[in-house]
N, C-alpha and C. Protein backbone atom coordinates (compact mmCIF):
# COMPACT_ATOMS: atom_id res chain seq x y z
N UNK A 1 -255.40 291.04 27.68
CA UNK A 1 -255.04 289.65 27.76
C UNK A 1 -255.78 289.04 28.95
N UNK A 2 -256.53 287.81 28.92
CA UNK A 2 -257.14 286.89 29.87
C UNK A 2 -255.93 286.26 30.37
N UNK A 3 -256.38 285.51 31.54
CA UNK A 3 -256.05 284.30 32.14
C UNK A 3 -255.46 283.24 31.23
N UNK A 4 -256.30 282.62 29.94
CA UNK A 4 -255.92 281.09 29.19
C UNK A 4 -254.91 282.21 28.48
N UNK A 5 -255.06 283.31 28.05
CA UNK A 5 -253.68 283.63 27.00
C UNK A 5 -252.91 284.01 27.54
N UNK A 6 -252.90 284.38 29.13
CA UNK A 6 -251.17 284.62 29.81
C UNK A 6 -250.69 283.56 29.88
N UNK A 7 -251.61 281.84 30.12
CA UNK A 7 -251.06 280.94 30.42
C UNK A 7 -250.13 280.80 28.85
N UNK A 8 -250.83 280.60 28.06
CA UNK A 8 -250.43 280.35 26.49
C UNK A 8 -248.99 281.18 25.99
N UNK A 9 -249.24 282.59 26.46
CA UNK A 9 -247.70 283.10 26.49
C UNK A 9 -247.09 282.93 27.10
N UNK A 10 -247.02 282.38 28.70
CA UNK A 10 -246.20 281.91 29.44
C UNK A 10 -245.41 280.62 28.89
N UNK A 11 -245.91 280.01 28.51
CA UNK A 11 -245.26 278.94 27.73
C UNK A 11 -244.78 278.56 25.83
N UNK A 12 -245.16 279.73 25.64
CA UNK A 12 -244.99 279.98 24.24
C UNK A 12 -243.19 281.02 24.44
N UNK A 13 -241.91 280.50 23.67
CA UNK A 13 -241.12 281.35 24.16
C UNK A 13 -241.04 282.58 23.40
N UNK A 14 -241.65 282.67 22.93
CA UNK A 14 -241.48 283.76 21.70
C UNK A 14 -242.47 284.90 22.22
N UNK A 15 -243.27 284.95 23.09
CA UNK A 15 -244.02 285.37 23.56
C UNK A 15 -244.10 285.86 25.34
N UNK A 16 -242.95 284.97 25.75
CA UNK A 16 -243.01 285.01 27.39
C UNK A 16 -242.41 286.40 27.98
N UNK A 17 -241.84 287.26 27.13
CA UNK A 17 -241.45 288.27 27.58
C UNK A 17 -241.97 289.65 27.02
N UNK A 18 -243.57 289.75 26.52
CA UNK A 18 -244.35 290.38 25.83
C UNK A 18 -244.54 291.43 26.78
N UNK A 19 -244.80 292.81 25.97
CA UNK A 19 -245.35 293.77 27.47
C UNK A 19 -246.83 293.32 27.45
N UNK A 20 -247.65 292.70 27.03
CA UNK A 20 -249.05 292.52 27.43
C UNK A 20 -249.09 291.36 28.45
N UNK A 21 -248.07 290.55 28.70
CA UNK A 21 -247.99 289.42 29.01
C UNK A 21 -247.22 290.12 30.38
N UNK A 22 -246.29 290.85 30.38
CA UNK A 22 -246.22 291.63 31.69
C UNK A 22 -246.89 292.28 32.47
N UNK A 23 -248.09 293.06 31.62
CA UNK A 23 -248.77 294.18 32.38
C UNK A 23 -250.04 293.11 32.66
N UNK A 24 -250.31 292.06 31.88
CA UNK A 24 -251.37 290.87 32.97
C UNK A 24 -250.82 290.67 34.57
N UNK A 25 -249.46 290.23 34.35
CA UNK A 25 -248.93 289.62 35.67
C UNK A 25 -248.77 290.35 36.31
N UNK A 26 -248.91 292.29 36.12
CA UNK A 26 -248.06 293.41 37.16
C UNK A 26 -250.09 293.44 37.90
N UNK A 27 -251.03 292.61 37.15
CA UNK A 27 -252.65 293.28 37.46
C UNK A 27 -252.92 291.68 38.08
N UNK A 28 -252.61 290.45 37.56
CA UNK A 28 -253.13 289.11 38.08
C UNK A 28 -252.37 288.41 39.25
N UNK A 29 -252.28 288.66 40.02
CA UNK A 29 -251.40 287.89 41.40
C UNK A 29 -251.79 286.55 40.82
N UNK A 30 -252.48 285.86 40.78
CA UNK A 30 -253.12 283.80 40.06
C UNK A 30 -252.28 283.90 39.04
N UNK A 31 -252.13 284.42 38.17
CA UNK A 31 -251.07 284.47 37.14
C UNK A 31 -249.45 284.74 37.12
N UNK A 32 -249.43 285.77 38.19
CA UNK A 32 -247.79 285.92 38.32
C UNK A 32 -247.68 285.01 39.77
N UNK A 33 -248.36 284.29 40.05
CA UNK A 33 -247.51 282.37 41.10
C UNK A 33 -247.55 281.60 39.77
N UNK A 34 -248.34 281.85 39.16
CA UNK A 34 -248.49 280.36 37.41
C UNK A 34 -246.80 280.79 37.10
N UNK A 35 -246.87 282.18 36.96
CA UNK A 35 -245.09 282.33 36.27
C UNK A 35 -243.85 281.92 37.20
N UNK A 36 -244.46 282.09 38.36
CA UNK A 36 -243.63 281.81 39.62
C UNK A 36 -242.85 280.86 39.30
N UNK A 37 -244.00 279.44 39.53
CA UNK A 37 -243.76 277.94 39.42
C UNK A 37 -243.67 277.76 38.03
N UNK A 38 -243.88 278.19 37.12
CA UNK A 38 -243.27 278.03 35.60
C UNK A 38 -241.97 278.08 35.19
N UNK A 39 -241.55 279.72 35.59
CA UNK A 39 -239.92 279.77 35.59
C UNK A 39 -239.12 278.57 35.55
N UNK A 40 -238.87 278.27 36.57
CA UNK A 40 -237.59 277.15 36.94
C UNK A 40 -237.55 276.27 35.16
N UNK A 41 -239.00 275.50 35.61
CA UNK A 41 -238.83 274.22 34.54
C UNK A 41 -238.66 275.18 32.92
N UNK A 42 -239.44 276.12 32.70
CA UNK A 42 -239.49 276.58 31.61
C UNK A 42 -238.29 277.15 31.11
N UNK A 43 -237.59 277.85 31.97
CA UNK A 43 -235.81 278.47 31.88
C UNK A 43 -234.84 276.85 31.46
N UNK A 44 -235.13 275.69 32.39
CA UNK A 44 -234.19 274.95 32.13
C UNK A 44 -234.56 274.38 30.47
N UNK A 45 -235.91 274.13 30.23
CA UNK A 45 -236.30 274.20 28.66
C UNK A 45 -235.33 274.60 27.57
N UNK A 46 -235.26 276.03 28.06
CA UNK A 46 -234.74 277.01 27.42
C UNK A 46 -233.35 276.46 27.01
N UNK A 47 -232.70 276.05 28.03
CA UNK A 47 -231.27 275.97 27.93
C UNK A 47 -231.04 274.58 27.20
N UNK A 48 -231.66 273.25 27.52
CA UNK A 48 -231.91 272.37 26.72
C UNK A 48 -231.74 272.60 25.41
N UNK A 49 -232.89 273.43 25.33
CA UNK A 49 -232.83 273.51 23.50
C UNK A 49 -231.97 274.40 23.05
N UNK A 50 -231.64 275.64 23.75
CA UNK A 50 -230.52 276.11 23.24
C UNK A 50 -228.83 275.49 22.72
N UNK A 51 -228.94 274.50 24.08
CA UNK A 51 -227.36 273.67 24.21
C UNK A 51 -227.41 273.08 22.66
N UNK A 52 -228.64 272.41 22.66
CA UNK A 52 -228.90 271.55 21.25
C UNK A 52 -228.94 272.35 19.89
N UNK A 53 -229.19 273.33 19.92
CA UNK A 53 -229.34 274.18 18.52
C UNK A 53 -230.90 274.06 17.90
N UNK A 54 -231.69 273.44 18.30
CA UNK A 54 -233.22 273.95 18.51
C UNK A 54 -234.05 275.25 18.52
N UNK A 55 -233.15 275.89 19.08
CA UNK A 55 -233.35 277.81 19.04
C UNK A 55 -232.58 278.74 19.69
N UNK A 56 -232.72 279.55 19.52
CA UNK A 56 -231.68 280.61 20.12
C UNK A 56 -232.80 281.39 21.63
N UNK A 57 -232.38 281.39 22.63
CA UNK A 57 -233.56 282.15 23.57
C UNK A 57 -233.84 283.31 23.25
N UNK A 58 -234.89 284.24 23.82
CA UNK A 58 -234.66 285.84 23.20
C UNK A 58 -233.82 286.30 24.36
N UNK A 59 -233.74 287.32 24.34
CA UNK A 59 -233.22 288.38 25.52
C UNK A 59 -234.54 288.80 26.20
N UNK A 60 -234.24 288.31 27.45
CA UNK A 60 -235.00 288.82 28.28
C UNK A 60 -235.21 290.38 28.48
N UNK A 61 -236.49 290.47 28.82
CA UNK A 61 -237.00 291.92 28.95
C UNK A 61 -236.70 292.34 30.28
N UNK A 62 -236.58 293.68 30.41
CA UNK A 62 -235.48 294.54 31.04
C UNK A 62 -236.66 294.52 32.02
N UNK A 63 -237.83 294.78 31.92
CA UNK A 63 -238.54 295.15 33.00
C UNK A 63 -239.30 293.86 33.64
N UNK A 64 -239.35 293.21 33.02
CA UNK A 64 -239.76 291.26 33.53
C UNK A 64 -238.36 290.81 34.37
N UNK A 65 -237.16 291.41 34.07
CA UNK A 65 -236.08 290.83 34.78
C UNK A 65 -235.69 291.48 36.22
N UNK A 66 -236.63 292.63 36.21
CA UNK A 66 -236.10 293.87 36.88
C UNK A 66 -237.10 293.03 38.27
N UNK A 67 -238.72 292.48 37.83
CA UNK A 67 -239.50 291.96 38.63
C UNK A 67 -238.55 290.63 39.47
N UNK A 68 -238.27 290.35 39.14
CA UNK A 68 -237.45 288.62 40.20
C UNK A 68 -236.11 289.12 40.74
């Protein structure tokens, strides 16, 4: 995985908790501050559309959760 497709899974939710999308950010420090400052707004996203019935979130990955 590059740079434009961690960004692309970072914001894709179906995708944000991928192990390829982890093992970029455990190798790209520029990429895991992009997730840094992503989190916040992208989590409250989450809950938005969840409250609304828009989608269900996934379950976060055990080892992406284990990182924060």
């Amino acid at each position: 995985m590059n740079c434009d497709q961690a960004f692309d899974a970072l914001t894709n939710n179906s995708l944000r908790n991928s192990d390829e999308l982890i093992q970029h950010l455990d190798r790209c420090s520029r990429c895991q501050d992009m997730a840094d400052m992503l989190d916040p707004a992208l989590n409250l996203f989450d809950d938005v559309l969840e409250v609304s019935g828009e989608f269900k979130a996934p379950a976060p990955s055990e080892e992406f959760v284990d990182e924060y």
